[in-house]
Protein backbone atom coordinates (compact mmCIF):
# COMPACT_ATOMS: atom_id res chain seq x y z
CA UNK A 1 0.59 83.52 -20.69
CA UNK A 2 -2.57 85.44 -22.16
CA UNK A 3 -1.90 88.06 -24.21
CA UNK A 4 -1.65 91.71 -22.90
CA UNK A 5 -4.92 93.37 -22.41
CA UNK A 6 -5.40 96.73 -23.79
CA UNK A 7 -9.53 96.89 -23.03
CA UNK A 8 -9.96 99.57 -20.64
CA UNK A 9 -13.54 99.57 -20.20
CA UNK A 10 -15.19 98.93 -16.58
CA UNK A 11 -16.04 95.41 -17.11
CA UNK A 12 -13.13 94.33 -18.60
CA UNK A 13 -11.42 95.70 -15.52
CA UNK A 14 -13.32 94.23 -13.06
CA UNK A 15 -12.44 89.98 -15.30
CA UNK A 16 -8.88 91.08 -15.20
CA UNK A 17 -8.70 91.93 -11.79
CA UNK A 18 -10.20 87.95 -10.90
CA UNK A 19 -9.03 86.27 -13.56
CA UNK A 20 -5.34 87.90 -12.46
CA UNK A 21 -5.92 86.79 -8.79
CA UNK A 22 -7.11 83.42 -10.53
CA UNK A 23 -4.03 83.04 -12.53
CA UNK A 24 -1.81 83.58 -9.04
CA UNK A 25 -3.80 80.43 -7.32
CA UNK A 26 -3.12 78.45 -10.20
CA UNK A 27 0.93 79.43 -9.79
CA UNK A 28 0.37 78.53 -6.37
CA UNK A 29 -1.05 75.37 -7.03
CA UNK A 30 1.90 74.12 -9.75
CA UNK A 31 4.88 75.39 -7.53
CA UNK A 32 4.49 72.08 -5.10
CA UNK A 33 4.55 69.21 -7.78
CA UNK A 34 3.91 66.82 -4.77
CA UNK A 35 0.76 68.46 -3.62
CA UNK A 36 -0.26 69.93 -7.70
CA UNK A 37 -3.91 69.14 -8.31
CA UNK A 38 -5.54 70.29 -11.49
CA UNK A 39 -8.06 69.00 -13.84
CA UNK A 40 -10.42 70.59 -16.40
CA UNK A 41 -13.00 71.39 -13.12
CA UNK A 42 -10.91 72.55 -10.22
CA UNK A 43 -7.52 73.19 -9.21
CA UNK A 44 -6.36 73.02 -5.64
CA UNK A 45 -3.20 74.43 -3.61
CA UNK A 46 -1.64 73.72 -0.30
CA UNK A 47 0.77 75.72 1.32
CA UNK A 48 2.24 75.18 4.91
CA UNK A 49 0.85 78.90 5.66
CA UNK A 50 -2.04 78.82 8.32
CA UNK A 51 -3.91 81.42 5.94
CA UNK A 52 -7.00 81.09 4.27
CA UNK A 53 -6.03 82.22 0.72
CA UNK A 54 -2.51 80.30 0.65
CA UNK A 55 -4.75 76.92 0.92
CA UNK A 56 -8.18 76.95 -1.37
CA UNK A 57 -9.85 75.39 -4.47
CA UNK A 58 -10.54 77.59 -7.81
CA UNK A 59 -13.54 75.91 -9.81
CA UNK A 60 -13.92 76.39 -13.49
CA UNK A 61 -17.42 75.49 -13.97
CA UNK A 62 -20.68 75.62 -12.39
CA UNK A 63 -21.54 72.64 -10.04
CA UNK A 64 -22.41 69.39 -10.71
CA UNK A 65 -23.38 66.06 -9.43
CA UNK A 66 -20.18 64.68 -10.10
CA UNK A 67 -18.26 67.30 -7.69
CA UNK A 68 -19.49 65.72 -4.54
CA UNK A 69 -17.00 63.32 -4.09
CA UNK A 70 -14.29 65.91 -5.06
CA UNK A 71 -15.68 68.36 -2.74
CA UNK A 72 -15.98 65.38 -0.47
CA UNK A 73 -12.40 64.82 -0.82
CA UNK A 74 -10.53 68.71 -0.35
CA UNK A 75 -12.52 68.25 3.14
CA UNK A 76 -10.70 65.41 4.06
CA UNK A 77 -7.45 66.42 2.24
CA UNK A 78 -7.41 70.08 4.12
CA UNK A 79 -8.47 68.40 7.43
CA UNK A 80 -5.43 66.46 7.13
CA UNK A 81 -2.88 68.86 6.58
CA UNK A 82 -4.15 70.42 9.48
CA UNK A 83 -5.12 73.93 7.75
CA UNK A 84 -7.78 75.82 9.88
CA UNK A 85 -9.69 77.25 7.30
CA UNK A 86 -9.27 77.14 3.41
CA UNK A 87 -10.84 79.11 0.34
CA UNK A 88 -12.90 78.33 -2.33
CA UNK A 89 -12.71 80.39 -5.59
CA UNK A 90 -14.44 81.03 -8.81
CA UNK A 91 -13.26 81.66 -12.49
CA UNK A 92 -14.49 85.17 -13.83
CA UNK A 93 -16.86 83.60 -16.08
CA UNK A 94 -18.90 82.04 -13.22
CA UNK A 95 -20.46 84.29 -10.00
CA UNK A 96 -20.88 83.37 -6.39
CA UNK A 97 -24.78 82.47 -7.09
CA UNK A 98 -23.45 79.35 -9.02
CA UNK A 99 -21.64 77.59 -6.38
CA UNK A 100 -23.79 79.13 -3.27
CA UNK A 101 -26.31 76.51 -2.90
CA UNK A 102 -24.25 73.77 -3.31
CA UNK A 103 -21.64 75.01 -0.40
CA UNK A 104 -24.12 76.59 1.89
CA UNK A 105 -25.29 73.31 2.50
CA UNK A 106 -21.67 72.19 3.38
CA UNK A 107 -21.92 75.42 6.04
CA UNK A 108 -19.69 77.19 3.70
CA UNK A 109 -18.79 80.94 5.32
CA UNK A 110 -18.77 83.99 2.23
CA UNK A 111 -17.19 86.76 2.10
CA UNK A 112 -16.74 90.12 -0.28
CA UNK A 113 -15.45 92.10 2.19
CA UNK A 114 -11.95 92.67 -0.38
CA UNK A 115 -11.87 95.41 -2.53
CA UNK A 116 -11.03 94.75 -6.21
CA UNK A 117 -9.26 97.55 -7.60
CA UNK A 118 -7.96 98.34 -10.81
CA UNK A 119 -5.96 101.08 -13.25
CA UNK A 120 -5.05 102.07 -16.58
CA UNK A 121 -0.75 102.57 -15.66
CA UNK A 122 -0.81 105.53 -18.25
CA UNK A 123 -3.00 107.20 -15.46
CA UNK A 124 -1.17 105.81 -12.78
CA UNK A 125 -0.13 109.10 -10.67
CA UNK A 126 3.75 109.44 -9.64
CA UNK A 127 4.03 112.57 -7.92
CA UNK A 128 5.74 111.04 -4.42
CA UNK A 129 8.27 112.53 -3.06
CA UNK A 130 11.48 110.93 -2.40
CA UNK A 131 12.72 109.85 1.25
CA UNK A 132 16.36 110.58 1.70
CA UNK A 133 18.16 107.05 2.41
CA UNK A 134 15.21 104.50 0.87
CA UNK A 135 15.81 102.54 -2.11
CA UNK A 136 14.32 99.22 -3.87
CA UNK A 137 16.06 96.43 -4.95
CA UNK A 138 14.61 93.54 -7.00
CA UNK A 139 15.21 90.11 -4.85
CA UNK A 140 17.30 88.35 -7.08
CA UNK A 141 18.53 85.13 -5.02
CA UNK A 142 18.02 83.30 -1.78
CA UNK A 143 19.60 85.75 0.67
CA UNK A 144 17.58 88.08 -0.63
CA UNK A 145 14.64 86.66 -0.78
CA UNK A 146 15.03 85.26 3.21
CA UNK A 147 15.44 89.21 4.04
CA UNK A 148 12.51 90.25 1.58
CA UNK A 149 10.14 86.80 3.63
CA UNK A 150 10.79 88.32 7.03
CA UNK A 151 10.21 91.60 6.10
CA UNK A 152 6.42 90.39 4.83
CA UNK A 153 5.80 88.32 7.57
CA UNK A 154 6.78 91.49 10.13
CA UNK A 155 5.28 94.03 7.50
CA UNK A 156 1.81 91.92 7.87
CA UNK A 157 1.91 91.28 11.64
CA UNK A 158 2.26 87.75 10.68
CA UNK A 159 3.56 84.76 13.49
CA UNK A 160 7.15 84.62 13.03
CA UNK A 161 7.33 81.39 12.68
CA UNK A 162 5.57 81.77 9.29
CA UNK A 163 8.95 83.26 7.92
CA UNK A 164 10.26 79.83 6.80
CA UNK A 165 7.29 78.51 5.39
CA UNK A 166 7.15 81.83 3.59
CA UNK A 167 10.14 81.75 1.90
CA UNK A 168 9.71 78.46 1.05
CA UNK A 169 6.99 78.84 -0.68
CA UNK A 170 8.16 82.09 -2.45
CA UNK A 171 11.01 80.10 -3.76
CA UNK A 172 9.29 77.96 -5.13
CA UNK A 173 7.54 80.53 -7.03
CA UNK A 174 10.88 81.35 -8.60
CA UNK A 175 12.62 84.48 -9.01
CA UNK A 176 11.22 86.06 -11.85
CA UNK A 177 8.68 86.48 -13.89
CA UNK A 178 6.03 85.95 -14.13
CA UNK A 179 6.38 86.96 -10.56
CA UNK A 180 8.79 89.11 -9.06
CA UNK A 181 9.78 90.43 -5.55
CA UNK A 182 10.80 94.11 -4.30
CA UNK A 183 12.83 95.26 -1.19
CA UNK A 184 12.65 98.76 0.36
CA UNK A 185 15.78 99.45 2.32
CA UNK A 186 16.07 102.72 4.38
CA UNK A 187 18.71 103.68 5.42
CA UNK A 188 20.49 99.92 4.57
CA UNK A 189 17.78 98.27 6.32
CA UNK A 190 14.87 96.55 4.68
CA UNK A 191 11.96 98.00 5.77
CA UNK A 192 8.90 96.94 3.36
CA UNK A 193 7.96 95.04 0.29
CA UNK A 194 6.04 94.56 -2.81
CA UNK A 195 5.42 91.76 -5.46
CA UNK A 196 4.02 91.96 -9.20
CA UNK A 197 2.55 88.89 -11.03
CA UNK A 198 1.44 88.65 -14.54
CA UNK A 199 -1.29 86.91 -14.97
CA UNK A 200 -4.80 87.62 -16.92
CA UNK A 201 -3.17 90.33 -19.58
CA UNK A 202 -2.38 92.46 -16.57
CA UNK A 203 -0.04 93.06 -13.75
CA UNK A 204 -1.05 92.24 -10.39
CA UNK A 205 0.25 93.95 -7.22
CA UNK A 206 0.91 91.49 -4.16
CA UNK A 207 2.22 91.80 -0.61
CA UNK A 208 2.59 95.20 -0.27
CA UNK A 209 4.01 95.89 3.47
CA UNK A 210 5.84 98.17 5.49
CA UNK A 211 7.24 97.68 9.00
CA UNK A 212 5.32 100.06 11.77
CA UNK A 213 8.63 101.63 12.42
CA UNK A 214 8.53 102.79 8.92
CA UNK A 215 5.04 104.06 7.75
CA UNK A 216 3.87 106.99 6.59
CA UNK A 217 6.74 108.01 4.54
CA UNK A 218 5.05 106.75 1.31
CA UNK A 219 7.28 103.77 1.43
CA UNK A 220 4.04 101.43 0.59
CA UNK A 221 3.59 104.03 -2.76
CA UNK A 222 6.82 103.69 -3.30
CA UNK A 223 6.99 100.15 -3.78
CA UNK A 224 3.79 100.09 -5.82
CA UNK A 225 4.31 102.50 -8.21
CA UNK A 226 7.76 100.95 -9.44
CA UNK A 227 6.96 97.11 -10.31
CA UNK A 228 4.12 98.86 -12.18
CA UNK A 229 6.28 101.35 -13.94
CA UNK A 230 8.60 98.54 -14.69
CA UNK A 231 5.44 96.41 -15.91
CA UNK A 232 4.35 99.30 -18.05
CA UNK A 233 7.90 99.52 -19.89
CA UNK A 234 7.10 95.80 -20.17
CA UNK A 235 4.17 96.88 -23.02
CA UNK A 236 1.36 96.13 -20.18
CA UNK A 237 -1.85 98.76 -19.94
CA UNK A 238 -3.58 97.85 -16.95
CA UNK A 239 -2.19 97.63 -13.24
CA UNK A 240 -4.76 95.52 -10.62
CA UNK A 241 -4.86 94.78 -6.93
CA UNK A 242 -6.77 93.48 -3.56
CA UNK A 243 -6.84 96.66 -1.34
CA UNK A 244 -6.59 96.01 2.65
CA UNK A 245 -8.77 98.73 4.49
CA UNK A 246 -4.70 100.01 5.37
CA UNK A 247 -3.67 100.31 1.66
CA UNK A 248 -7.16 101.40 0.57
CA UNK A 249 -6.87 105.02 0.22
CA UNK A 250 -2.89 105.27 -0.84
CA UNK A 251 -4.20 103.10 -3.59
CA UNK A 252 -6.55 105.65 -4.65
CA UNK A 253 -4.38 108.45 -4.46
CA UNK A 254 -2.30 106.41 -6.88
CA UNK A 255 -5.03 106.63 -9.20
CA UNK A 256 -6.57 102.89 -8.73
CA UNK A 257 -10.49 102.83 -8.88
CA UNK A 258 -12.84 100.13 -6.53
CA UNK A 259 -14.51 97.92 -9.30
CA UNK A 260 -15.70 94.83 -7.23
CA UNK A 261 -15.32 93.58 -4.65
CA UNK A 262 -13.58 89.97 -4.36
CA UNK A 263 -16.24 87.42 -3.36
CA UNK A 264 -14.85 83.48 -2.14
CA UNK A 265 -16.13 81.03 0.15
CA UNK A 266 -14.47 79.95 3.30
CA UNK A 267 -14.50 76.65 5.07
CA UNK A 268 -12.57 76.33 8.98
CA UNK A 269 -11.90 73.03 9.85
CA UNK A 270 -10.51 73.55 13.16
């Protein structure tokens, strides 16, 4: 794990936010050993979750000649595991303008339509007020961590039938650190969700959701504000995310600032 980043300047910010989101592919990639692909150029991850950023390719280097067959290869390898589009990723050192001309010819889609978003957690601002009846639990075994995958997949609007696949793959992951899982219960029932990772020097925030029955209590603040506090009792300085356009502005009442935004290429195979 790299050591805790203290360097609160703009463009340190904006590395740790990628190279945290970076960090989270590669714990993606290492949780299947069956499907684990990694070598000093690229490391790939497959997950039976028909999402774009749960199935991708993080490169380490700029491109060269020798890459075709690989890239030749995650084509064929996605195509058969029947995932309809997958994601294609770049270590903070490199930019999109490396790897552009090499997958535009492949008909590569981009995007940087995510914002990157970042904060010092000495700044972060914890003025919510509490809701009578809601409390967070940290998902500490498998019944717990079935209840906090069907929460996410309902929180996110997601197919049902990605609940299984979602807490497989979240089990995988393990049950703490350097990633761990939060539960909002209201009233007894869980209602919404959070997840930290520590990765890059920093602590990421993941799969923030509420169910629609449950918003705008500040549930979603709720559940952000305490893996970082926890993080920050942990010795870490600096809290980052990537902000939905539904989170966007509760993450900037928090105190987060927009740094970048998160640029990938896409490739749908179906």
């Amino acid at each position: 794990m790299k050591p805790i980043q203290t360097d609160g300047s703009d463009e340190a910010l904006v590395t740790a936010i990628r190279a945290n989101l970076c960090d989270f592919f590669r714990l993606l990639s290492r949780s299947n050993a069956t499907e684990h692909f990694e070598n000093d150029r690229f490391t790939r991850w497959y997950a039976p979750i028909s999402y774009p950023w749960f199935n991708g390719v993080l490169c380490s280097n700029p491109p060269d000649e020798r890459d075709t067959d690989f890239i030749a290869e995650t084509i064929q390898y996605f195509r058969a595991k029947k995932v309809g589009t997958f994601t294609w990723w770049m270590e903070p050192q490199l930019t999109a303008s490396d790897w552009q001309p090499a997958l535009a010819r492949l008909s590569m889609g981009f995007s940087d339509d995510t914002p990157g978003m970042a904060i010092e957690l000495d700044k972060l601002q914890n003025a919510q007020s509490a809701v009578n009846g809601f409390e967070i639990r940290v998902v500490d075994d498998e019944e717990s961590l079935q209840t906090w995958a069907k929460t996410f997949v309902k929180g996110y609007g997601l197919p049902s039938d990605w609940e299984s696949p979602a807490f497989d793959l979240w089990r995988q992951l393990g049950l703490d650190l350097p990633i761990r899982n939060y539960l909002g219960y209201l009233n007894g029932t869980p209602v919404s969700t959070s997840s930290i990772f520590l990765g890059g020097g920093v602590a990421g925030i993941y799969c923030v959701s509420t169910l629609p029955e449950a918003r705008g209590q500040g549930l979603g603040a709720a559940l952000t504000l305490q893996p970082l506090l926890e993080a920050c009792e942990w010795g870490y300085r600096i809290g980052v995310l990537q902000s939905s356009k539904m989170g966007f502005d509760l993450y900037k009442r928090l105190g987060f600032r927009q740094l970048c935004q998160i640029e990938y290429f896409y490739l749908s195979l179906l």
